[in-house]
PDB file of N, CA and C in Angstrom:
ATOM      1  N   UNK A   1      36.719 119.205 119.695  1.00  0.00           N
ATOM      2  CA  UNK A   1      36.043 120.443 119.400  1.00  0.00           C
ATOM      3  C   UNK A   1      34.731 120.180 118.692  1.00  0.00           C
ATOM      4  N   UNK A   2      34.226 121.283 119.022  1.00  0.00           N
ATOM      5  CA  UNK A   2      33.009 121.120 118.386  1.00  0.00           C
ATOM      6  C   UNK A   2      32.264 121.968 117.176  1.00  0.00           C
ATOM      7  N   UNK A   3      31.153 122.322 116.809  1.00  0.00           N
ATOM      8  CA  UNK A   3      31.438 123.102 115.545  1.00  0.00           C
ATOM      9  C   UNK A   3      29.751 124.020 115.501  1.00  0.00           C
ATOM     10  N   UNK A   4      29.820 125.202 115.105  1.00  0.00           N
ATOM     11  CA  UNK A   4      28.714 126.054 114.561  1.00  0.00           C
ATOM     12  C   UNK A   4      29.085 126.419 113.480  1.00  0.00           C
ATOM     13  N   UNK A   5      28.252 126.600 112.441  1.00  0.00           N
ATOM     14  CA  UNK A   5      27.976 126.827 110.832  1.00  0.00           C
ATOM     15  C   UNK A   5      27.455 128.630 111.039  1.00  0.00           C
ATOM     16  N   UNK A   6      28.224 128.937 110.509  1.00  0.00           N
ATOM     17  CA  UNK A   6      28.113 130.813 110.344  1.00  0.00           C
ATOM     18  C   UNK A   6      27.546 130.828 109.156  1.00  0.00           C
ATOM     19  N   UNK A   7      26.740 132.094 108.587  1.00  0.00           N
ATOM     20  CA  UNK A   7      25.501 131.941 106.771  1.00  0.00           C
ATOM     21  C   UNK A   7      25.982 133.585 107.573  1.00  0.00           C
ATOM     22  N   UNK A   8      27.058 134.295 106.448  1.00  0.00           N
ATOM     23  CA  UNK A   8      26.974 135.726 106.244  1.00  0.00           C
ATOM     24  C   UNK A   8      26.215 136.257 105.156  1.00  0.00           C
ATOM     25  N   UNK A   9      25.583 137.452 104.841  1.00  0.00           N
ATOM     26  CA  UNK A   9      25.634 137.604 103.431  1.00  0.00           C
ATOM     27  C   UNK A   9      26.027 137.943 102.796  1.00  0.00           C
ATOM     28  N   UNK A  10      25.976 137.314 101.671  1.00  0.00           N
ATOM     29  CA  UNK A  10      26.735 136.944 100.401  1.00  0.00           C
ATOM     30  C   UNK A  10      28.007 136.133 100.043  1.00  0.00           C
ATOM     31  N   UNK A  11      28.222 135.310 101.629  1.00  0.00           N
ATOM     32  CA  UNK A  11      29.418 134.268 101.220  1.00  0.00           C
ATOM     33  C   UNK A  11      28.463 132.834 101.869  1.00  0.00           C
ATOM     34  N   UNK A  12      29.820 132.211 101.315  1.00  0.00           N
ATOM     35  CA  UNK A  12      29.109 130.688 101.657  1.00  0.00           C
ATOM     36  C   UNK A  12      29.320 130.579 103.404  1.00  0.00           C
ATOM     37  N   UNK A  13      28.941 129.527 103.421  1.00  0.00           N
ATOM     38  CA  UNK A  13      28.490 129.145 104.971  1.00  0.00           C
ATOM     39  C   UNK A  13      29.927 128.286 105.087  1.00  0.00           C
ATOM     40  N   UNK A  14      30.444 129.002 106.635  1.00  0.00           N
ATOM     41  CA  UNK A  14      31.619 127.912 107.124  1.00  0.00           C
ATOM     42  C   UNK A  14      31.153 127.630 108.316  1.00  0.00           C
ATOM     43  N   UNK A  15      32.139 126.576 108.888  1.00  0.00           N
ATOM     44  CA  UNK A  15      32.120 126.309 110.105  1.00  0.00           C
ATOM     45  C   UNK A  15      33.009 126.782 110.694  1.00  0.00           C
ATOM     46  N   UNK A  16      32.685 126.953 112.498  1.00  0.00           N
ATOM     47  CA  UNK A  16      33.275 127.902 113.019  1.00  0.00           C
ATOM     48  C   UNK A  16      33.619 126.780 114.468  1.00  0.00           C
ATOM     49  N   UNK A  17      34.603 126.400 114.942  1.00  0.00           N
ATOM     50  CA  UNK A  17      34.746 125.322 115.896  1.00  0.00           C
ATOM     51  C   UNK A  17      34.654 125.936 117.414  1.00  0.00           C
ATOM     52  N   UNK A  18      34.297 124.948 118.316  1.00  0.00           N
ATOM     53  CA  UNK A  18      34.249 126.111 119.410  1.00  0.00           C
ATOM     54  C   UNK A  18      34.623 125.231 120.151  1.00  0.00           C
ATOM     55  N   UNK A  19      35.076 125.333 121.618  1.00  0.00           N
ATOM     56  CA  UNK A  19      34.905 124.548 123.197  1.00  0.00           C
ATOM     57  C   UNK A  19      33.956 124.497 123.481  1.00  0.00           C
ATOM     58  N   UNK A  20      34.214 123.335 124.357  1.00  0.00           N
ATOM     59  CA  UNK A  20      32.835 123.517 125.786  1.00  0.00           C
ATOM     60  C   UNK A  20      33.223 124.588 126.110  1.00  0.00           C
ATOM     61  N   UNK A  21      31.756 125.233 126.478  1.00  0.00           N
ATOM     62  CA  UNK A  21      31.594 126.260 127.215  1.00  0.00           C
ATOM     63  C   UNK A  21      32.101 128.010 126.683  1.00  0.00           C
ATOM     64  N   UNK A  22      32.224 128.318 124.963  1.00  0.00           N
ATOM     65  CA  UNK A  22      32.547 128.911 124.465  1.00  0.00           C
ATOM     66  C   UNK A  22      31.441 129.394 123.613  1.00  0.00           C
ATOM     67  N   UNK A  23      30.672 128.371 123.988  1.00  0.00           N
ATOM     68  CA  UNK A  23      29.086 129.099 122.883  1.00  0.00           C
ATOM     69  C   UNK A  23      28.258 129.846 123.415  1.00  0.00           C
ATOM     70  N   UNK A  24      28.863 131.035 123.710  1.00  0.00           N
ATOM     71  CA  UNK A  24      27.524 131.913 125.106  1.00  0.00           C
ATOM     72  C   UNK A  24      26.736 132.665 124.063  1.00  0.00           C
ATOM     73  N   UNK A  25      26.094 133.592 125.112  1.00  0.00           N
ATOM     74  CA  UNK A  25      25.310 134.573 124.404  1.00  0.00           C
ATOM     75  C   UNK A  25      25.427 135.225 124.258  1.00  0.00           C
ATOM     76  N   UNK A  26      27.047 135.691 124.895  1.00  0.00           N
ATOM     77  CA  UNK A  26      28.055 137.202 123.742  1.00  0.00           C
ATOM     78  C   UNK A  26      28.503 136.781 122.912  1.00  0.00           C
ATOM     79  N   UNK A  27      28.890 136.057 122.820  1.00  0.00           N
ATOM     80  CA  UNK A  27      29.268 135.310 121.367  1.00  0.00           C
ATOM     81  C   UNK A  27      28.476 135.090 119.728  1.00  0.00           C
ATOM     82  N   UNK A  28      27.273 134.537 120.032  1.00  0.00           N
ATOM     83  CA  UNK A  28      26.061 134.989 119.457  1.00  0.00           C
ATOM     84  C   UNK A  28      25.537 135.947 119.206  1.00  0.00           C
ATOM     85  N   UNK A  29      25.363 137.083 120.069  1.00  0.00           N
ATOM     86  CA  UNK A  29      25.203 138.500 119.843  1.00  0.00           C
ATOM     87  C   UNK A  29      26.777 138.981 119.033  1.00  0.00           C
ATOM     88  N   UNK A  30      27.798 138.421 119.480  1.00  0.00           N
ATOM     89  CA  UNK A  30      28.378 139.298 118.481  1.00  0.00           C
ATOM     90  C   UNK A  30      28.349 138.981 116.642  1.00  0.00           C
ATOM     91  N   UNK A  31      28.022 137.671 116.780  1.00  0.00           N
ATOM     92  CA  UNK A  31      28.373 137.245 115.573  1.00  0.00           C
ATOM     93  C   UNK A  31      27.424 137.534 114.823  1.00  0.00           C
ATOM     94  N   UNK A  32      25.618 137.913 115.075  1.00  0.00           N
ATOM     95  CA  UNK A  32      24.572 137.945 114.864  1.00  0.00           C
ATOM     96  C   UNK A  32      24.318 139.633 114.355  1.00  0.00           C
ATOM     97  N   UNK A  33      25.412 140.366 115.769  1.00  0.00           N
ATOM     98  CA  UNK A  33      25.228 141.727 115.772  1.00  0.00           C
ATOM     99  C   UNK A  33      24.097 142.394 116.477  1.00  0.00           C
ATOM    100  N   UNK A  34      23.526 141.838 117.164  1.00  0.00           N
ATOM    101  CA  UNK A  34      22.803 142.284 118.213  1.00  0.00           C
ATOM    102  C   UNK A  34      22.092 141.481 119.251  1.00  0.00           C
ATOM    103  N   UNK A  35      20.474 141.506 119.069  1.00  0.00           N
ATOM    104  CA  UNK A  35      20.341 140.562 120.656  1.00  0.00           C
ATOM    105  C   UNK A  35      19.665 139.082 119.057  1.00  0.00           C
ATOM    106  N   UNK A  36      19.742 138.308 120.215  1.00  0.00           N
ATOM    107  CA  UNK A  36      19.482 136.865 119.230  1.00  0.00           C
ATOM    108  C   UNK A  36      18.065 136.626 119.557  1.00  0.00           C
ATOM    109  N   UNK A  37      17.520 135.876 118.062  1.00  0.00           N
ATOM    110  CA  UNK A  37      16.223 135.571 118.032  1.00  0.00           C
ATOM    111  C   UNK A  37      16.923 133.543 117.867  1.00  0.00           C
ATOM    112  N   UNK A  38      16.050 132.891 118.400  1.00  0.00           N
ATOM    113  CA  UNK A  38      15.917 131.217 118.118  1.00  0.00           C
ATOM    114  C   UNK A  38      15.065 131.000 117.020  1.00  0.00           C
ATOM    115  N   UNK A  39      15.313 130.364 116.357  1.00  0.00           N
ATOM    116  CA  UNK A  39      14.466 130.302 114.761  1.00  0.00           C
ATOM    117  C   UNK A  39      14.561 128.752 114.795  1.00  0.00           C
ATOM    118  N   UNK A  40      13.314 128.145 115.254  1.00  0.00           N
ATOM    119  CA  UNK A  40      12.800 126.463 114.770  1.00  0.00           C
ATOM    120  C   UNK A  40      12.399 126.363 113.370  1.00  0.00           C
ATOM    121  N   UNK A  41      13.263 125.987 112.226  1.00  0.00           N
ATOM    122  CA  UNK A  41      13.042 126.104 111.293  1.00  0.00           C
ATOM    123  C   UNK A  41      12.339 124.590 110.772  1.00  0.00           C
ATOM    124  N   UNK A  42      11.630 124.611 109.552  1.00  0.00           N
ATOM    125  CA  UNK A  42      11.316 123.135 108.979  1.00  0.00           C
ATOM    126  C   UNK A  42      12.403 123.025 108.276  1.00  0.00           C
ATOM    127  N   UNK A  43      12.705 121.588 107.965  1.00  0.00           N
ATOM    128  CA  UNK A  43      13.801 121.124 106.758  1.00  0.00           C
ATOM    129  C   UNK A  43      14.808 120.693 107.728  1.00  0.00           C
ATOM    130  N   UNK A  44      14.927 121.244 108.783  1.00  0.00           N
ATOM    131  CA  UNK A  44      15.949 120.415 109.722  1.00  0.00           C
ATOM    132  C   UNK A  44      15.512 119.359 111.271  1.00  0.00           C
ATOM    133  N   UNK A  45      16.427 118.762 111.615  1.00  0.00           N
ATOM    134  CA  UNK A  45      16.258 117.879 112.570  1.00  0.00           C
ATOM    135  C   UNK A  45      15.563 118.978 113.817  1.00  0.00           C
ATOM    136  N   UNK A  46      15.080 118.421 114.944  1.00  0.00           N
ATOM    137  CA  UNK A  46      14.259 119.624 115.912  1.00  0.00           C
ATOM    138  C   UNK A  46      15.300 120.342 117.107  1.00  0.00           C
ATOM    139  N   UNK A  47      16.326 119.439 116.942  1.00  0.00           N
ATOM    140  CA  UNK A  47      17.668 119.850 117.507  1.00  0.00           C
ATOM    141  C   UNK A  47      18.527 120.893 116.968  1.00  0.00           C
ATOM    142  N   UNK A  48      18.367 121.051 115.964  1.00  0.00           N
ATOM    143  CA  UNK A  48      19.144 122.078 114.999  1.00  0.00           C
ATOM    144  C   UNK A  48      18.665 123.344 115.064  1.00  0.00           C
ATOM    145  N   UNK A  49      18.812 124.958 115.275  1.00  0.00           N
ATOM    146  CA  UNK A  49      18.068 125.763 114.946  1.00  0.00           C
ATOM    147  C   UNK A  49      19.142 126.895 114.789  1.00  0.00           C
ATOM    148  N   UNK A  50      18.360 128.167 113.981  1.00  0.00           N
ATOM    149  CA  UNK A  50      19.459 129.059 113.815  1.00  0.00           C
ATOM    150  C   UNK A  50      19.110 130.630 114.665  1.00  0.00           C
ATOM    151  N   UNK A  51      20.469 130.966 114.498  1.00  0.00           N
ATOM    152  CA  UNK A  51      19.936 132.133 115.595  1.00  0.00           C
ATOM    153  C   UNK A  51      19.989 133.706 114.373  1.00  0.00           C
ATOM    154  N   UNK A  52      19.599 134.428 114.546  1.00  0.00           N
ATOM    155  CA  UNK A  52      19.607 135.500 113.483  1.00  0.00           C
ATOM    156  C   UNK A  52      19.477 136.628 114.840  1.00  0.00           C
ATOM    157  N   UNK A  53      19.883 137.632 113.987  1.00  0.00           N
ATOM    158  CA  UNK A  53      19.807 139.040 114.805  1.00  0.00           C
ATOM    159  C   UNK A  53      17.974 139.528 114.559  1.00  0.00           C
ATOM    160  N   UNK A  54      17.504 139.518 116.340  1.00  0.00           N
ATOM    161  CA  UNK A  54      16.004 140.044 116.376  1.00  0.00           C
ATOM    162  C   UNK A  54      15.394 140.909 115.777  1.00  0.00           C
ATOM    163  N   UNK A  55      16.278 141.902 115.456  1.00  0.00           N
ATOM    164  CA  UNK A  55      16.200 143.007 114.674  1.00  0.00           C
ATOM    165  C   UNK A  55      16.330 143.104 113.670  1.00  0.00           C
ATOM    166  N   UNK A  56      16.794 141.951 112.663  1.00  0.00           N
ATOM    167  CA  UNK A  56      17.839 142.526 111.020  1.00  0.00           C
ATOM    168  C   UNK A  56      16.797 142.797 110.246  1.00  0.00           C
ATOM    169  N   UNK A  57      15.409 142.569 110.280  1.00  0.00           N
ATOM    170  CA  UNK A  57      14.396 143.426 109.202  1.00  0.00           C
ATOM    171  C   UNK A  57      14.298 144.743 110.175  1.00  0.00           C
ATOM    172  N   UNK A  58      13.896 145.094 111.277  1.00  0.00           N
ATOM    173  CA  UNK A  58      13.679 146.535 111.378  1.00  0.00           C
ATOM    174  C   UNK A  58      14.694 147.194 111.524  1.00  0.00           C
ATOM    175  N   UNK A  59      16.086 146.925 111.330  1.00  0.00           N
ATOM    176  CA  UNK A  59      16.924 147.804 111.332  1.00  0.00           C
ATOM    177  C   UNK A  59      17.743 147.922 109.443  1.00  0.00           C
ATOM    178  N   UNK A  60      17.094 146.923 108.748  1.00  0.00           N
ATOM    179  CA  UNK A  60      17.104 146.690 107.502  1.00  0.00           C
ATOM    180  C   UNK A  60      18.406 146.017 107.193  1.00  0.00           C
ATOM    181  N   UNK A  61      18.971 145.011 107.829  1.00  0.00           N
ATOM    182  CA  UNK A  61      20.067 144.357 107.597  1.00  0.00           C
ATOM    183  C   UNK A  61      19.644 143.763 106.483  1.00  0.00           C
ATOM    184  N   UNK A  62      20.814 143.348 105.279  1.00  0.00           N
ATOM    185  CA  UNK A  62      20.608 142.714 103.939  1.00  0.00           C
ATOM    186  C   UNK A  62      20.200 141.348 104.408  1.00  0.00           C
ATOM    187  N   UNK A  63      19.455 141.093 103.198  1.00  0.00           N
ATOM    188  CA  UNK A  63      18.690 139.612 103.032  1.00  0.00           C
ATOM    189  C   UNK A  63      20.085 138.697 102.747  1.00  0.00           C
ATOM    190  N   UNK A  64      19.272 137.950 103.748  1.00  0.00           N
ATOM    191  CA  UNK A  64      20.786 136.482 103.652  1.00  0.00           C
ATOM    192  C   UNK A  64      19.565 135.430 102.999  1.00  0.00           C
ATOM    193  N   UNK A  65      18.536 135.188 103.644  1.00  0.00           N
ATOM    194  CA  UNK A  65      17.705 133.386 102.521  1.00  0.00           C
ATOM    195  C   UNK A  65      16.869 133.414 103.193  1.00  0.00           C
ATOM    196  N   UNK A  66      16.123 132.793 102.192  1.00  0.00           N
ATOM    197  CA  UNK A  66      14.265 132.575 103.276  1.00  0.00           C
ATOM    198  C   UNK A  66      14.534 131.196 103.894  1.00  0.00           C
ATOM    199  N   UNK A  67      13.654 130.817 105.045  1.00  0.00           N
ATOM    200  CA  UNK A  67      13.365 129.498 105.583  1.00  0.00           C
ATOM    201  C   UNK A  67      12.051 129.412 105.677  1.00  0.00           C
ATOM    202  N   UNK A  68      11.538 127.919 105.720  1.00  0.00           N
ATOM    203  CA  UNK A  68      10.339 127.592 106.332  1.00  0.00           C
ATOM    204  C   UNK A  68       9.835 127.820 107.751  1.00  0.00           C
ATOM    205  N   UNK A  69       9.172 128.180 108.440  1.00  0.00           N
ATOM    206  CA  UNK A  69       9.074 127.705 109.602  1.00  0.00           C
ATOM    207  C   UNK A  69       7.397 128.292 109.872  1.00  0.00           C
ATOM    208  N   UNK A  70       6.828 127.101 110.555  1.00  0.00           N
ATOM    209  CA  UNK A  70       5.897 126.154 110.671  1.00  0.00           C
ATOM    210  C   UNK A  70       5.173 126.678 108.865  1.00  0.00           C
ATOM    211  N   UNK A  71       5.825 126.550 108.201  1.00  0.00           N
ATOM    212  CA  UNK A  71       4.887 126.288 106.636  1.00  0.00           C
ATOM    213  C   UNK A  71       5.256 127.075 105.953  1.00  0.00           C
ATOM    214  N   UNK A  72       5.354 128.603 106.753  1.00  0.00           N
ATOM    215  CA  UNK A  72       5.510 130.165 105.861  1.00  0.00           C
ATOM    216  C   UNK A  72       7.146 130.229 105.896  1.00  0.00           C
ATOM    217  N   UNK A  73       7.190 131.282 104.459  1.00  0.00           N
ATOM    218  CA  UNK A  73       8.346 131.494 104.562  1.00  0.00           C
ATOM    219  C   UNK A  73       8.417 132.765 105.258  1.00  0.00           C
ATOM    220  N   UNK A  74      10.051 133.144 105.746  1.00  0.00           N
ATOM    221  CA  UNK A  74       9.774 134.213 106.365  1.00  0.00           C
ATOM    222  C   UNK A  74      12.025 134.108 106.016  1.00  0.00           C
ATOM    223  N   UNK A  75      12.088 136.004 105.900  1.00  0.00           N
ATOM    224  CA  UNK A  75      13.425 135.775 105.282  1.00  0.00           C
ATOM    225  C   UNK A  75      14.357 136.488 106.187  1.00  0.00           C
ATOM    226  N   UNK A  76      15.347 135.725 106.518  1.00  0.00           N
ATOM    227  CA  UNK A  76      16.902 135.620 107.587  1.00  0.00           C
ATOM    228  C   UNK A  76      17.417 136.958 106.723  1.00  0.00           C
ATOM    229  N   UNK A  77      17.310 138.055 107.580  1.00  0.00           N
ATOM    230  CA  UNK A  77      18.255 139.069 107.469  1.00  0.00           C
ATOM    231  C   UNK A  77      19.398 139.575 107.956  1.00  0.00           C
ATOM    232  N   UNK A  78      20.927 139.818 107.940  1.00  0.00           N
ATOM    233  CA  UNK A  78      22.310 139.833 108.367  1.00  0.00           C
ATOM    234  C   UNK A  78      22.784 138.188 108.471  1.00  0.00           C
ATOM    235  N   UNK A  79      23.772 137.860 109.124  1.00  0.00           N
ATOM    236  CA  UNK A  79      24.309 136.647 109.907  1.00  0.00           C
ATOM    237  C   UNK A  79      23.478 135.922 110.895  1.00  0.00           C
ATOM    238  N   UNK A  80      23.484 134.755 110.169  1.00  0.00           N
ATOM    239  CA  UNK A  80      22.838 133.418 110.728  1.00  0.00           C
ATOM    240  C   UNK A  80      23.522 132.579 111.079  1.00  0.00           C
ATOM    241  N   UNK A  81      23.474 131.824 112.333  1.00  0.00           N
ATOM    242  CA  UNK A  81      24.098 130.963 112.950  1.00  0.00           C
ATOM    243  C   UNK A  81      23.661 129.705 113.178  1.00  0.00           C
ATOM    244  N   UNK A  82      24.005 128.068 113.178  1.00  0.00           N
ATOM    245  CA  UNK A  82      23.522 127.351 113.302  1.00  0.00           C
ATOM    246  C   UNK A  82      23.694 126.406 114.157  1.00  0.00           C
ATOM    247  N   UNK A  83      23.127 126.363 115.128  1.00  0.00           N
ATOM    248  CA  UNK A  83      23.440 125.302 116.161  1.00  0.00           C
ATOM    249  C   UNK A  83      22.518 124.452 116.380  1.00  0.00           C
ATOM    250  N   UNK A  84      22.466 124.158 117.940  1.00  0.00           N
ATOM    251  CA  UNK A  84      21.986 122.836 118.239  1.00  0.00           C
ATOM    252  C   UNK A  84      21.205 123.265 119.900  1.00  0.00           C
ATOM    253  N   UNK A  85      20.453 122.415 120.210  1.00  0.00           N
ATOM    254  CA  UNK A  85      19.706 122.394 121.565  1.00  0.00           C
ATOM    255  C   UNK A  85      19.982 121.364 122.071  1.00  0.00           C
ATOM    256  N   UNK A  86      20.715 121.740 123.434  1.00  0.00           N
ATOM    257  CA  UNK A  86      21.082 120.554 124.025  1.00  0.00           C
ATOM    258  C   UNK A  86      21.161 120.493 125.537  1.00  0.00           C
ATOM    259  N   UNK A  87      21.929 119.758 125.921  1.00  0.00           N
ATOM    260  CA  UNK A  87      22.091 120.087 127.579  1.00  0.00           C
ATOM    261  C   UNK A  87      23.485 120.480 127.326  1.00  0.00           C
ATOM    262  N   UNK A  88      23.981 121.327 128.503  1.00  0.00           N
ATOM    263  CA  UNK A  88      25.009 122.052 128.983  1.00  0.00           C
ATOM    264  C   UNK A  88      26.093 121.247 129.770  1.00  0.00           C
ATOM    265  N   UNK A  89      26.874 121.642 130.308  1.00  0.00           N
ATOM    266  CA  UNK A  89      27.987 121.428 131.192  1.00  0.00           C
ATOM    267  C   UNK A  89      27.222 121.459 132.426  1.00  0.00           C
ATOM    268  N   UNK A  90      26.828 122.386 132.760  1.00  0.00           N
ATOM    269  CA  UNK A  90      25.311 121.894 134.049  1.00  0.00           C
ATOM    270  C   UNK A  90      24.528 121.205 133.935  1.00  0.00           C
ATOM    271  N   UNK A  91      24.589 120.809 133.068  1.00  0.00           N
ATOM    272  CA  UNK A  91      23.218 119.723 133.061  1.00  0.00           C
ATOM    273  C   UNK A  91      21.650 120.685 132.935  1.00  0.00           C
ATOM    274  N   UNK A  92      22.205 122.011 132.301  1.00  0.00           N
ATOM    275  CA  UNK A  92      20.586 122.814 131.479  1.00  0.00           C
ATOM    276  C   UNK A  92      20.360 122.617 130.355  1.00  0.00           C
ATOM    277  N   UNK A  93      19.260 122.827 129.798  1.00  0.00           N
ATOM    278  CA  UNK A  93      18.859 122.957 128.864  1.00  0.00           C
ATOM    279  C   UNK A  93      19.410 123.905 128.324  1.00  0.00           C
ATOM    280  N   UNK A  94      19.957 123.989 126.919  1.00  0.00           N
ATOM    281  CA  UNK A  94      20.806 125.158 126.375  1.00  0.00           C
ATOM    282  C   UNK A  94      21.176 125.495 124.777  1.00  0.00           C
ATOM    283  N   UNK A  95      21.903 126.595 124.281  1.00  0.00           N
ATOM    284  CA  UNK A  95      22.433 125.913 123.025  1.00  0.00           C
ATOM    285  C   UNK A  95      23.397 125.516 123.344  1.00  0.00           C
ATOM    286  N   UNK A  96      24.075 124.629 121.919  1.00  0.00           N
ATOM    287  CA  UNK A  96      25.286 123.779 121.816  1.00  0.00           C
ATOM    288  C   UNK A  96      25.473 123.953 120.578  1.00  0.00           C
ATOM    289  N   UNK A  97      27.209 123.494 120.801  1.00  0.00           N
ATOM    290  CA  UNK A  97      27.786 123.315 119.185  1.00  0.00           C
ATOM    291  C   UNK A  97      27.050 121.924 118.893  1.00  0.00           C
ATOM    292  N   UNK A  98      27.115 122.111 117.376  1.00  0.00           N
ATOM    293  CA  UNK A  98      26.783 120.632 116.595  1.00  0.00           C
ATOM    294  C   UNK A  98      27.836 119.798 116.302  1.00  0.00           C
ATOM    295  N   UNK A  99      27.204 118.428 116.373  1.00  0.00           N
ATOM    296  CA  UNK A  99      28.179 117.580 115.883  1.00  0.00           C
ATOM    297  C   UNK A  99      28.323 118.197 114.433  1.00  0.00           C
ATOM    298  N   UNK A 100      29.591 116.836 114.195  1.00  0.00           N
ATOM    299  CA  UNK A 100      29.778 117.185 112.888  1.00  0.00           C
ATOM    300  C   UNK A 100      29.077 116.924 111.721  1.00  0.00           C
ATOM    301  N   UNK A 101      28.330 115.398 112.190  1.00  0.00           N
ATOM    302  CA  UNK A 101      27.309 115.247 111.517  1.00  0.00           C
ATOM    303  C   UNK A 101      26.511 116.077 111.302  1.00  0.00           C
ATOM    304  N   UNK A 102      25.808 116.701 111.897  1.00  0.00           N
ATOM    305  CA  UNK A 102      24.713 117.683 111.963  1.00  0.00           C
ATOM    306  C   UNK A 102      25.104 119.150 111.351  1.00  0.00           C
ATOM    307  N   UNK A 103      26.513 119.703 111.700  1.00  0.00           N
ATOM    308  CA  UNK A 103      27.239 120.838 110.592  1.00  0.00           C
ATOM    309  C   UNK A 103      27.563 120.361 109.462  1.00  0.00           C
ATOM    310  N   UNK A 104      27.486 119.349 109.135  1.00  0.00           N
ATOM    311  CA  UNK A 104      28.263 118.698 107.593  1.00  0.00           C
ATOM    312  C   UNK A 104      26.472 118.893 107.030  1.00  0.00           C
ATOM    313  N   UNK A 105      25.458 118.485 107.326  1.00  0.00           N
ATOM    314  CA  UNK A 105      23.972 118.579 107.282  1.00  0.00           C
ATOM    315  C   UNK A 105      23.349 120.182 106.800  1.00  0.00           C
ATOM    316  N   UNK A 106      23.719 120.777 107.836  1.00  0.00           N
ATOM    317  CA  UNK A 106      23.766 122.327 108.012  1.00  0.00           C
ATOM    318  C   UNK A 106      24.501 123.121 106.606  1.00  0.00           C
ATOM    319  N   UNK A 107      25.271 122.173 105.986  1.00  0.00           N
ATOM    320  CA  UNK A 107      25.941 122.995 105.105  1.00  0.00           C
ATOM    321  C   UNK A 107      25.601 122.437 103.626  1.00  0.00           C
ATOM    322  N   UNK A 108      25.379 121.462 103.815  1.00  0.00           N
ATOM    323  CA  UNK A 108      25.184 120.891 102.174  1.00  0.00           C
ATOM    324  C   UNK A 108      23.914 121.740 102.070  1.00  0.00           C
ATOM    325  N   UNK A 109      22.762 121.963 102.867  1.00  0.00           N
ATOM    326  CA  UNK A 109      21.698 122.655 102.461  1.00  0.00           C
ATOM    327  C   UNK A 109      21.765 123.850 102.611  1.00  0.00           C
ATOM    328  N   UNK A 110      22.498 124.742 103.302  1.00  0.00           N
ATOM    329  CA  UNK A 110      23.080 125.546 102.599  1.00  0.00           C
ATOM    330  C   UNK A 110      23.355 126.327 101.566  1.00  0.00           C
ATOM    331  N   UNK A 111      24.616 125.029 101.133  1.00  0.00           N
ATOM    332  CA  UNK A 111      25.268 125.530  99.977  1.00  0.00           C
ATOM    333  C   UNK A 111      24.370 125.777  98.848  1.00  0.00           C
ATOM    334  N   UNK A 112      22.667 125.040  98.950  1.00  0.00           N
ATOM    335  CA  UNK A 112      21.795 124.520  97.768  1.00  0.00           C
ATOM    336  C   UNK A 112      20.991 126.403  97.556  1.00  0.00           C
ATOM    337  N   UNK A 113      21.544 126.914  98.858  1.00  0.00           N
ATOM    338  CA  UNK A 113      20.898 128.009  98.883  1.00  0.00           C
ATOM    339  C   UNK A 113      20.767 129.273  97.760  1.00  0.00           C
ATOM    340  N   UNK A 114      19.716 129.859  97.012  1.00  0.00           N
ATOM    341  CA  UNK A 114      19.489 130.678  96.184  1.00  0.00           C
ATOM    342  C   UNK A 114      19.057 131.847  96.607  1.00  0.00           C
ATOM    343  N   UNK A 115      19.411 133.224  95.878  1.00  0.00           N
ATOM    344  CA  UNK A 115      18.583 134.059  96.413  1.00  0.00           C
ATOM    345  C   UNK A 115      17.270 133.440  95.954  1.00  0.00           C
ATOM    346  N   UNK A 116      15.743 134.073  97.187  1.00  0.00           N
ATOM    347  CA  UNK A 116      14.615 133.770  96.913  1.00  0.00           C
ATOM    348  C   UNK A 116      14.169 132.104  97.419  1.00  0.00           C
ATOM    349  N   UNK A 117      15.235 131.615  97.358  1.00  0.00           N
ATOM    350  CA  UNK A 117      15.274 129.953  97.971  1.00  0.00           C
ATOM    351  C   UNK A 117      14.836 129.737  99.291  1.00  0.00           C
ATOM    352  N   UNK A 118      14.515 128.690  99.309  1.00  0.00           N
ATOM    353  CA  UNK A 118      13.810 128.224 101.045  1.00  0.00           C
ATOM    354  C   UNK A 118      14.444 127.516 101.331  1.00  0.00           C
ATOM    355  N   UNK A 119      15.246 127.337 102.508  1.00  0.00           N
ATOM    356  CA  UNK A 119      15.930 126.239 103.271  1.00  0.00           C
ATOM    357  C   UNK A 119      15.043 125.403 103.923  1.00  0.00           C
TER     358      UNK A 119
END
């Protein structure tokens, strides 16, 4: 099995294990709560990225943590998800669960997380 790192707000970040072929994009939308945005954040590997709901500032979902990305901060509102870019079971380009390395990664920085804090 393999693994995605869930960031609700106001609890800590777990991991969430999945199959091949169990990481779609209803899945994501549900966990996100609506349609998914890809967020290339700084501070992590270029493989790693998180998905947030497209909407959670204009529909005013609570502040979950700021991130970097390309320099500025800019702040993750509702449930954040953390995966990986990879190839697929077809052989596409796609998301993927993370190793464990890379969720064990995903979470220690994390956990360092403050309100007002930058990942």
């Amino acid at each position: 099995m393999q693994t995605i790192v869930v960031k609700e707000v106001g609890k800590e970040p777990t991991k969430l294990n999945v199959r091949d072929g169990q990481l779609t994009l209803e899945l994501l939308q549900r966990l996100v709560g609506g349609y998914i945005e890809v967020v290339h954040h700084d501070g992590f590997p270029q493989d790693v990225v998180l998905i947030c709901n497209e909407e959670g500032k204009l529909n005013d979902l609570p502040f979950n943590f700021f991130v970097n990305i390309c320099q500025y901060p800019d702040a993750i509102c509702g449930t954040a998800v953390f995966c990986a870019e990879g190839i697929n079971a077809d052989g596409e380009p796609d998301l993927v669960p993370m190793t464990t390395e890379q969720a064990d990664n995903v979470l220690n920085e994390l956990r360092k997380v403050k309100v007002g804090y930058m990942l």
